[in-house]
C-alpha atoms as a PDB file:
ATOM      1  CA  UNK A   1       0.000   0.000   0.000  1.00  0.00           C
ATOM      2  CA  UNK A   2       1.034   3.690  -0.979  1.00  0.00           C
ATOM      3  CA  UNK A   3      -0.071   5.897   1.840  1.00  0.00           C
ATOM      4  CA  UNK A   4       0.905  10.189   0.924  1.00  0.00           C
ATOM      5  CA  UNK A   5       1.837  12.096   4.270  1.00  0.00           C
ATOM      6  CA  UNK A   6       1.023  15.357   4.031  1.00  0.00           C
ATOM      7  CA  UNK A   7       3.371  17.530   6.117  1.00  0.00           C
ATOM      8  CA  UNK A   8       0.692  20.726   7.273  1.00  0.00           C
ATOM      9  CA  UNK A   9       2.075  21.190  10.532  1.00  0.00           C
ATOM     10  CA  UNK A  10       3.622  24.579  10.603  1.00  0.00           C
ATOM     11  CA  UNK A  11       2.949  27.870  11.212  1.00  0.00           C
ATOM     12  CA  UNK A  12       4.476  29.896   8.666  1.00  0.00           C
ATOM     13  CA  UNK A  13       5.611  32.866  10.471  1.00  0.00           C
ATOM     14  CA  UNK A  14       8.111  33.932   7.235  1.00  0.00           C
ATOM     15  CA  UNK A  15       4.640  34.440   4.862  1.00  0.00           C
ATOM     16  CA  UNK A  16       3.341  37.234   7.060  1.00  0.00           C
ATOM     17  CA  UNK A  17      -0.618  35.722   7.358  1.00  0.00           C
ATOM     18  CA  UNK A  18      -3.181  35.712   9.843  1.00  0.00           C
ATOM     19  CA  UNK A  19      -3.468  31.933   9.104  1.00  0.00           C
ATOM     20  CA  UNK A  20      -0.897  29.501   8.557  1.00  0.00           C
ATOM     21  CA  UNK A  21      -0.042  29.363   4.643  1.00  0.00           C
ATOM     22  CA  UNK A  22      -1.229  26.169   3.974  1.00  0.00           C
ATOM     23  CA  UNK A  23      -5.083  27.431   4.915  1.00  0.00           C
ATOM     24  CA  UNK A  24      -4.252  30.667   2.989  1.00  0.00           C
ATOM     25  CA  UNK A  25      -7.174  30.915  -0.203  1.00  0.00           C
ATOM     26  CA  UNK A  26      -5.457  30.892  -3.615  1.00  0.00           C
ATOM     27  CA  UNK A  27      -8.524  31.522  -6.419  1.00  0.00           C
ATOM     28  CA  UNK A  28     -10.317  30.252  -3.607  1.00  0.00           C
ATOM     29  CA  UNK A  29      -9.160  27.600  -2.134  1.00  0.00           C
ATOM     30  CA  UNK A  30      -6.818  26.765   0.437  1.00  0.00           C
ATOM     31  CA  UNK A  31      -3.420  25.654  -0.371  1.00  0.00           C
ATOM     32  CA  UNK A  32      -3.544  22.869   0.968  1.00  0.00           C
ATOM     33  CA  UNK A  33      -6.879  21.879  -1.089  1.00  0.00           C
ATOM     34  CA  UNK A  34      -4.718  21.831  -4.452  1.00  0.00           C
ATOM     35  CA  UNK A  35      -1.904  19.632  -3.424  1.00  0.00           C
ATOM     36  CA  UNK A  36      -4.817  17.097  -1.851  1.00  0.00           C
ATOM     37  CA  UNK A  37      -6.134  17.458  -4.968  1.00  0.00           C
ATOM     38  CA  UNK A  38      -3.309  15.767  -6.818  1.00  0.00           C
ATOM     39  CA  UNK A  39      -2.875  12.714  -4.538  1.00  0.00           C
ATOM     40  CA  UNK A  40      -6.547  11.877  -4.373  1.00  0.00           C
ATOM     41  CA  UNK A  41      -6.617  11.688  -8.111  1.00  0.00           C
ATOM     42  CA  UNK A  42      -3.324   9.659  -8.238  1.00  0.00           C
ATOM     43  CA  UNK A  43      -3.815   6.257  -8.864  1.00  0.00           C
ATOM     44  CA  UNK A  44      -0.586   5.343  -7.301  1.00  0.00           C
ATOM     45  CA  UNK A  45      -1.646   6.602  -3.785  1.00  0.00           C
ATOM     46  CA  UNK A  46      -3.756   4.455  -1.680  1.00  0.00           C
ATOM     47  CA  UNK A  47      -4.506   6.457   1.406  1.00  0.00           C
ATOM     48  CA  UNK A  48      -3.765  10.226   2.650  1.00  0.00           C
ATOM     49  CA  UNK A  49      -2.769  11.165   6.083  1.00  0.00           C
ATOM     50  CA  UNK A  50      -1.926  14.965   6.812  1.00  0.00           C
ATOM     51  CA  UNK A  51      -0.020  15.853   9.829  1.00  0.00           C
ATOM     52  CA  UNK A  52      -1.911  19.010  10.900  1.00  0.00           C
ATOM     53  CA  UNK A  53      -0.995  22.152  13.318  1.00  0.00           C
ATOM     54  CA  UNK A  54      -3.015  22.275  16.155  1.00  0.00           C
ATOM     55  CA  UNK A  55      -6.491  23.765  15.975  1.00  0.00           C
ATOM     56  CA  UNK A  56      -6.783  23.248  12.204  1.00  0.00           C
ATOM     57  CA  UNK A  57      -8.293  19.701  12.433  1.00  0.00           C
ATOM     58  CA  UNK A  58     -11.585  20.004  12.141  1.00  0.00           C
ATOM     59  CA  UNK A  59     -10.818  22.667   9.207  1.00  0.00           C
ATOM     60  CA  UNK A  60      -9.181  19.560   7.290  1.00  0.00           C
ATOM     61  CA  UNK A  61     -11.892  17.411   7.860  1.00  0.00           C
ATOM     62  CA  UNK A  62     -14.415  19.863   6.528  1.00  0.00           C
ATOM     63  CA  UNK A  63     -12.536  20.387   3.773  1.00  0.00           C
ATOM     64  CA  UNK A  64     -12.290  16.211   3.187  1.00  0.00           C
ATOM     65  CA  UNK A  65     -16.240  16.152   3.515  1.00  0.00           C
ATOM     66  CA  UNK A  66     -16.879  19.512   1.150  1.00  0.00           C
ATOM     67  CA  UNK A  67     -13.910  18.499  -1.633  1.00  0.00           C
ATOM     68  CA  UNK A  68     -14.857  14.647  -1.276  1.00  0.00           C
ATOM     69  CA  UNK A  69     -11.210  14.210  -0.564  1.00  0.00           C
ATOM     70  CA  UNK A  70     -12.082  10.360  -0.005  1.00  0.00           C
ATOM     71  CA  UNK A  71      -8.805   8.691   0.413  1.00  0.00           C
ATOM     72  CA  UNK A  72      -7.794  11.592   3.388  1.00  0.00           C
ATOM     73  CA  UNK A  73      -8.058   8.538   5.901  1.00  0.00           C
ATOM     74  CA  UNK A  74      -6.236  10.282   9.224  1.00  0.00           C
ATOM     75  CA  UNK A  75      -5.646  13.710  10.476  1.00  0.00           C
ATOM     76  CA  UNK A  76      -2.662  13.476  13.044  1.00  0.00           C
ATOM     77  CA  UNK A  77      -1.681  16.172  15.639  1.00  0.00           C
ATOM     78  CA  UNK A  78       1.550  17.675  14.597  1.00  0.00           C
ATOM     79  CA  UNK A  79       4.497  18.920  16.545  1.00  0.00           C
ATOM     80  CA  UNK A  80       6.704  21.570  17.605  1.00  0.00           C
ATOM     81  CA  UNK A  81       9.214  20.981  14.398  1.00  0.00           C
ATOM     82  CA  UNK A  82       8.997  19.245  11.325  1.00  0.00           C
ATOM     83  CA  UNK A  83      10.401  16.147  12.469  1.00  0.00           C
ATOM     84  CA  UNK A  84       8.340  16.092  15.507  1.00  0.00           C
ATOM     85  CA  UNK A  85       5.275  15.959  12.910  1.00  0.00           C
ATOM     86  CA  UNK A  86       6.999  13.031  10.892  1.00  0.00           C
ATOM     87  CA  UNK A  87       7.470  11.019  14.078  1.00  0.00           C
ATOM     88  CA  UNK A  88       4.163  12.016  14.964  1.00  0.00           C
ATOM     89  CA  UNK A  89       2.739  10.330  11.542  1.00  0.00           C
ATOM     90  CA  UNK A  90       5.060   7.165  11.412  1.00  0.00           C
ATOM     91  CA  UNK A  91       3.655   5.820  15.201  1.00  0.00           C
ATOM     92  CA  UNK A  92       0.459   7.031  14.353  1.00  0.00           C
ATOM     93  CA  UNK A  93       0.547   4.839  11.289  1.00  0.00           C
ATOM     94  CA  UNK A  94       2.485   1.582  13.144  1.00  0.00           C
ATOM     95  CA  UNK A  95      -0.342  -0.237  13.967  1.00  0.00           C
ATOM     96  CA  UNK A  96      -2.560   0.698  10.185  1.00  0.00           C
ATOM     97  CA  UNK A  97      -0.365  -0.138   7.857  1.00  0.00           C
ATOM     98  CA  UNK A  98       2.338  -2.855   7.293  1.00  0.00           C
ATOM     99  CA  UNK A  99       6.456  -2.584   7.515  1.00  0.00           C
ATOM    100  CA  UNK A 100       6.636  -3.022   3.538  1.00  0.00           C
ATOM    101  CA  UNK A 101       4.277  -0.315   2.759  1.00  0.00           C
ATOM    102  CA  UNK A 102       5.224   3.050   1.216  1.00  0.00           C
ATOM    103  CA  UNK A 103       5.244   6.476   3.032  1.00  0.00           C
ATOM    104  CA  UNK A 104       5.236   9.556   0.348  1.00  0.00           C
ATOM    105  CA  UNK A 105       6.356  11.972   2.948  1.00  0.00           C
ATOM    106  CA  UNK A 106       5.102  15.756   1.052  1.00  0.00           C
ATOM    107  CA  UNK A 107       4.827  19.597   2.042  1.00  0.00           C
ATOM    108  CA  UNK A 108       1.672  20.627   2.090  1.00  0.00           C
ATOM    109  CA  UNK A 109       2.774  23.948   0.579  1.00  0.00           C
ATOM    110  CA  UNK A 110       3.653  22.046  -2.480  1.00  0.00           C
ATOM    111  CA  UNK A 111       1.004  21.928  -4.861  1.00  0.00           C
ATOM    112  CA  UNK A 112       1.907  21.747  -7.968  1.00  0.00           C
ATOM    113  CA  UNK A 113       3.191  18.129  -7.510  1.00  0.00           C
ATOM    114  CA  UNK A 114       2.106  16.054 -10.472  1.00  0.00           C
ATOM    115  CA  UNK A 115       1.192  12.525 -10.938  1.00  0.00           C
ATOM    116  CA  UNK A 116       3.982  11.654 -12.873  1.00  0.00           C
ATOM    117  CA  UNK A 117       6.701  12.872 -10.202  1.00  0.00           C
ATOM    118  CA  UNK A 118       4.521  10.591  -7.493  1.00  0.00           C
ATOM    119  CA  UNK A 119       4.616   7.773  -9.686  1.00  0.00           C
ATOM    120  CA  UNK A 120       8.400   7.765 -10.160  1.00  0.00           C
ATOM    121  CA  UNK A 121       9.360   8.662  -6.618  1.00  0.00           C
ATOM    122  CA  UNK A 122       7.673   5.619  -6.025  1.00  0.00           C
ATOM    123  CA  UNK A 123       9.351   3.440  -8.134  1.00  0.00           C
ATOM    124  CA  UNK A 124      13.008   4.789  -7.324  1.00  0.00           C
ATOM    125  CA  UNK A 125      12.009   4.179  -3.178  1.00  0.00           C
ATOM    126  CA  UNK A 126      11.441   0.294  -4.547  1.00  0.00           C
ATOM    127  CA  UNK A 127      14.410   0.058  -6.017  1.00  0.00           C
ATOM    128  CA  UNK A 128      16.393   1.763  -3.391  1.00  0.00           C
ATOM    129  CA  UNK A 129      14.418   1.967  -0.368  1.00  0.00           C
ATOM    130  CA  UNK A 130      13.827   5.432  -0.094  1.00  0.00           C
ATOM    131  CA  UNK A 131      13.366   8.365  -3.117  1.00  0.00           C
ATOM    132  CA  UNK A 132      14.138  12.176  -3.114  1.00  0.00           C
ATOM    133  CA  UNK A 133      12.459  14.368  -5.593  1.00  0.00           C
ATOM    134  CA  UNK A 134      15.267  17.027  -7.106  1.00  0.00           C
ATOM    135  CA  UNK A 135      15.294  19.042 -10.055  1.00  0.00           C
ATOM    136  CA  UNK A 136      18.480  19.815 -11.964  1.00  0.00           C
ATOM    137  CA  UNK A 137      20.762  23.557 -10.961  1.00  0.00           C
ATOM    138  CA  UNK A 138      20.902  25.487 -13.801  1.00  0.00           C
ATOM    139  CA  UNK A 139      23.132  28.330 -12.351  1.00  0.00           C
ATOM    140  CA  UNK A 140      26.705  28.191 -12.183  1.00  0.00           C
ATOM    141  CA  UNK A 141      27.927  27.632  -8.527  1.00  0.00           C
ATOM    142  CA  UNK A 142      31.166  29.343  -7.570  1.00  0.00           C
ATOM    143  CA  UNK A 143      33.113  28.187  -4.282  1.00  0.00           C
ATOM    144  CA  UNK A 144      34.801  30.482  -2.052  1.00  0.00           C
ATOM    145  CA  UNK A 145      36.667  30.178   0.925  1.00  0.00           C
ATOM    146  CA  UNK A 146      36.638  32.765   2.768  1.00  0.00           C
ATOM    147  CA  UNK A 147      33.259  34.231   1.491  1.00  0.00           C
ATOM    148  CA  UNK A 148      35.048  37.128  -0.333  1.00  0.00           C
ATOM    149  CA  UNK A 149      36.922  36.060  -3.404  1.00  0.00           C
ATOM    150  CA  UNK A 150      36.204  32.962  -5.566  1.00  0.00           C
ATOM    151  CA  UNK A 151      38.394  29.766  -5.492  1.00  0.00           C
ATOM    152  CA  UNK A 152      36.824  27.517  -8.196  1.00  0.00           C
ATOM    153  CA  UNK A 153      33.632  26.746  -9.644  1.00  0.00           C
ATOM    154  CA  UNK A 154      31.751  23.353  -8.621  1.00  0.00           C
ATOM    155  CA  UNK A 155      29.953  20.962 -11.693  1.00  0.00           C
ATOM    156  CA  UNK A 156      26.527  21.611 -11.705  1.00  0.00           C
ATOM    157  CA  UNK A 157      25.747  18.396 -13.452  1.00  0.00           C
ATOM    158  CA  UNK A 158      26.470  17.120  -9.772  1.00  0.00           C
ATOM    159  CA  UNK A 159      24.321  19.570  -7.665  1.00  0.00           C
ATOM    160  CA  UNK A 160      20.344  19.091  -7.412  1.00  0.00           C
ATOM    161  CA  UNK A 161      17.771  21.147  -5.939  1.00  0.00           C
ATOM    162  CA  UNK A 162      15.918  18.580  -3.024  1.00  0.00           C
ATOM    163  CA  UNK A 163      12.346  18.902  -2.920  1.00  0.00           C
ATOM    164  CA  UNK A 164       9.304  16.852  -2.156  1.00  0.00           C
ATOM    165  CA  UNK A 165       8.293  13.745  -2.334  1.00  0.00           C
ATOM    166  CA  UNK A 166      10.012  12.242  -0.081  1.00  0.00           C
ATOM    167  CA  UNK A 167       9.378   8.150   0.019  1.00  0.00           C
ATOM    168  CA  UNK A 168      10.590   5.872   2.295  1.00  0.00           C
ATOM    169  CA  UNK A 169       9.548   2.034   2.622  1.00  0.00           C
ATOM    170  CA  UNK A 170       7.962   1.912   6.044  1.00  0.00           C
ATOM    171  CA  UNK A 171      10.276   0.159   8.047  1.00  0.00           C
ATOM    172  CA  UNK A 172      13.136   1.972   6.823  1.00  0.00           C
ATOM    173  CA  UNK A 173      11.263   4.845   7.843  1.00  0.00           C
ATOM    174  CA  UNK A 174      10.616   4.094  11.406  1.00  0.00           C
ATOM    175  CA  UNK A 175      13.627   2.905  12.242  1.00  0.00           C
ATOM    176  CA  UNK A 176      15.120   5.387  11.154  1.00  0.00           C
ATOM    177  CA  UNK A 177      12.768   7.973  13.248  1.00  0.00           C
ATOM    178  CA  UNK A 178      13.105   5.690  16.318  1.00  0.00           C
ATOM    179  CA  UNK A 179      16.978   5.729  16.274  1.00  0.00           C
ATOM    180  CA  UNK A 180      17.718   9.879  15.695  1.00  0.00           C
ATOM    181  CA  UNK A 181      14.427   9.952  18.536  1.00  0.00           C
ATOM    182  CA  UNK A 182      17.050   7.789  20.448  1.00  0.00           C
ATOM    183  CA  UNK A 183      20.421   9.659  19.682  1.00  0.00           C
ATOM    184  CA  UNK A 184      18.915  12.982  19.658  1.00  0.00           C
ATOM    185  CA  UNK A 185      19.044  13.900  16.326  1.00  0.00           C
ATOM    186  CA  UNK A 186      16.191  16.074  15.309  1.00  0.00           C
ATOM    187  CA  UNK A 187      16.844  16.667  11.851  1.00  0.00           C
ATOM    188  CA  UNK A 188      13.884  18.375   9.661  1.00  0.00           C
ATOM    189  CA  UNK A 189      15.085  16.198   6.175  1.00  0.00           C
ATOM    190  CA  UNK A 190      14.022  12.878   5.794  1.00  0.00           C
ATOM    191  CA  UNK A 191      17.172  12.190   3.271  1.00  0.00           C
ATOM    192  CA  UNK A 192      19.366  13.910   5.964  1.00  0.00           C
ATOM    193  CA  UNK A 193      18.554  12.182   8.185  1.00  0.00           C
ATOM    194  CA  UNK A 194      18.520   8.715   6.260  1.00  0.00           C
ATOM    195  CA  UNK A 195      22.294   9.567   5.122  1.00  0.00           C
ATOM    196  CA  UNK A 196      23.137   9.218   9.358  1.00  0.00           C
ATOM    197  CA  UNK A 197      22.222   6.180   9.399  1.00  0.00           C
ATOM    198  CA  UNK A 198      23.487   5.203   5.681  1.00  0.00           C
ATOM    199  CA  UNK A 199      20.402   4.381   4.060  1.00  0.00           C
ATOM    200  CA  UNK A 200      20.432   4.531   0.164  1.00  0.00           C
ATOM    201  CA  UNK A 201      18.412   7.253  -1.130  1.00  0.00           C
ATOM    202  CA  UNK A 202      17.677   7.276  -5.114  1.00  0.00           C
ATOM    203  CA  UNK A 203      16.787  10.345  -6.725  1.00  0.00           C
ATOM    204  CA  UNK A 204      13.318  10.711  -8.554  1.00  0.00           C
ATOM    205  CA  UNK A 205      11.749  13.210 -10.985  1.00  0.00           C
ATOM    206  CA  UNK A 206      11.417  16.828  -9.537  1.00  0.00           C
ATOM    207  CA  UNK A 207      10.510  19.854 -11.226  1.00  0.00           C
ATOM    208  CA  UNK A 208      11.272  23.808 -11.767  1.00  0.00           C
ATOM    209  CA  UNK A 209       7.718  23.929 -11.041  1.00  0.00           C
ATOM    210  CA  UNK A 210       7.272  21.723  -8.655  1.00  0.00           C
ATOM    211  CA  UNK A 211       7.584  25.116  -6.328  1.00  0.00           C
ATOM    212  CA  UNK A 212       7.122  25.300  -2.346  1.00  0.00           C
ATOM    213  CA  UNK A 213       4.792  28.618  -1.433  1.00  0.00           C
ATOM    214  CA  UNK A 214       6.888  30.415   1.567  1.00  0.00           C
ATOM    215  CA  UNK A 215       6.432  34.083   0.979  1.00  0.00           C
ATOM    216  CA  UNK A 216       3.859  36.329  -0.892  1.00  0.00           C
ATOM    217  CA  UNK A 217       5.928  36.107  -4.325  1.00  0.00           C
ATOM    218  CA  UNK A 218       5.521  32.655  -4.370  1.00  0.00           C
ATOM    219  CA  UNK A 219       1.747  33.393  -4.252  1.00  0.00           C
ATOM    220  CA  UNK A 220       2.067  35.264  -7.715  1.00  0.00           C
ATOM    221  CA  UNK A 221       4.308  32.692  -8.793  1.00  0.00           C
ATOM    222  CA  UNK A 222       1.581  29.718  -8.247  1.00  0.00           C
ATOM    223  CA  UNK A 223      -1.231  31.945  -9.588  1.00  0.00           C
ATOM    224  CA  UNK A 224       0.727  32.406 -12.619  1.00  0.00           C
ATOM    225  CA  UNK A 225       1.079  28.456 -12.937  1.00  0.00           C
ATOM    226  CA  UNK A 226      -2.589  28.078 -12.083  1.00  0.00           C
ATOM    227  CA  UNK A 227      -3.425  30.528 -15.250  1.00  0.00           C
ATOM    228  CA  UNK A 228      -1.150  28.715 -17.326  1.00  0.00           C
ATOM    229  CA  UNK A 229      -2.671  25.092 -16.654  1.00  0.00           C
ATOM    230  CA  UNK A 230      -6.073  26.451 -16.870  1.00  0.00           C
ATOM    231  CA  UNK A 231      -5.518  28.080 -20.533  1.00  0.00           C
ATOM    232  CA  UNK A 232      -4.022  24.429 -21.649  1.00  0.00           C
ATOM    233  CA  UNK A 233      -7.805  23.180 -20.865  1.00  0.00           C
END
């Protein structure tokens, strides 16, 4: 089984709303709405579960009932960080789901996700055991030492902007939460924190587009995505 976690635990503070940004109304509807959108339509996604900030729950589940976001099967308390609310939604899940099922860990405030870049994250975590989405760096990265003159210029061809999806075979997953829980490590990136404890991660399809909404430009940015999709109808 292919079950999406949907990260929707923080509070945005850098976007400057009287609502966390994931609730803010695009062409109204809530952020959150559009990338729900994409995984209930997926046919490579079995079940949703969104790890929400406090106080937002029964928002979510009005939105499930109003949207008929039908595979939205849990809505788990999130925590104080990011990888509180992952921890949060792998023990929630222990006892639902089975050790060789598929978490699709994904930021709410990503919604332009498409099907294509879920269906291929998948496939890479298969092979691999865990997938990170990344799209290719088209600048030209300069090094420098000291911050104040350059030294050398790094390949590009070997740098790649991570993103979301994130998707880690279940066990993998927990045991990986369970140890840094353990040690102490509280590390916000699922791949980061999968490279402490050595676990292959294969890279899947990202995007350019494939943007994640943290201040007001990035607003204009996915309304000018949002025209463009609706104008290829």
């Amino acid at each position: 089984m292919n079950i999406a976690l949907i990260v929707a635990g923080g509070v945005g503070n850098r976007f400057g709303a009287n609502r966390p940004k994931q609730f803010v109304e695009v062409n109204g509807k809530p952020i959150l709405l559009f990338t729900l959108s994409v995984f209930q339509q997926s046919p490579h996604v079995d079940k949703i579960a969104v790890v929400c900030i406090d106080g937002w729950h029964e928002f979510v589940e009005h939105m499930k009932d109003q949207y008929n976001i039908s595979k939205l099967s849990y809505v788990i308390e999130g925590g104080a960080s990011r990888f509180e609310s992952i921890y949060n939604g792998l023990l929630f899940l222990k006892k639902k789901i089975s050790i060789d099922d598929y978490i699709m860990i994904h930021d709410s405030v990503r919604p332009c996700i498409t099907d294509e870049m879920i269906e291929d994250s998948f496939k890479v975590a298969a092979q691999y055991g865990a997938a990170l989405a990344v799209a290719p760096c088209f600048d030209t990265m300069f090094i420098s030492d000291d911050g104040v003159k350059i030294n050398g210029i790094y390949p590009r061809e070997k740098l790649f902007k991570g993103q979301t999806p994130e998707t880690i075979r279940y066990e993998v997953a927990i045991k990986s939460y369970q140890s840094a829980k353990l040690s102490g490590l509280k590390i916000d990136s699922p791949t980061s924190l999968l490279m402490q404890f050595e676990q292959p991660v294969g890279l899947s399809r990202g995007s350019q587009g494939n943007i994640k909404i943290t201040t007001q430009d990035d607003i204009i940015l996915f309304k000018s995505i949002l025209d463009r999709m609706e104008a290829r109808k």
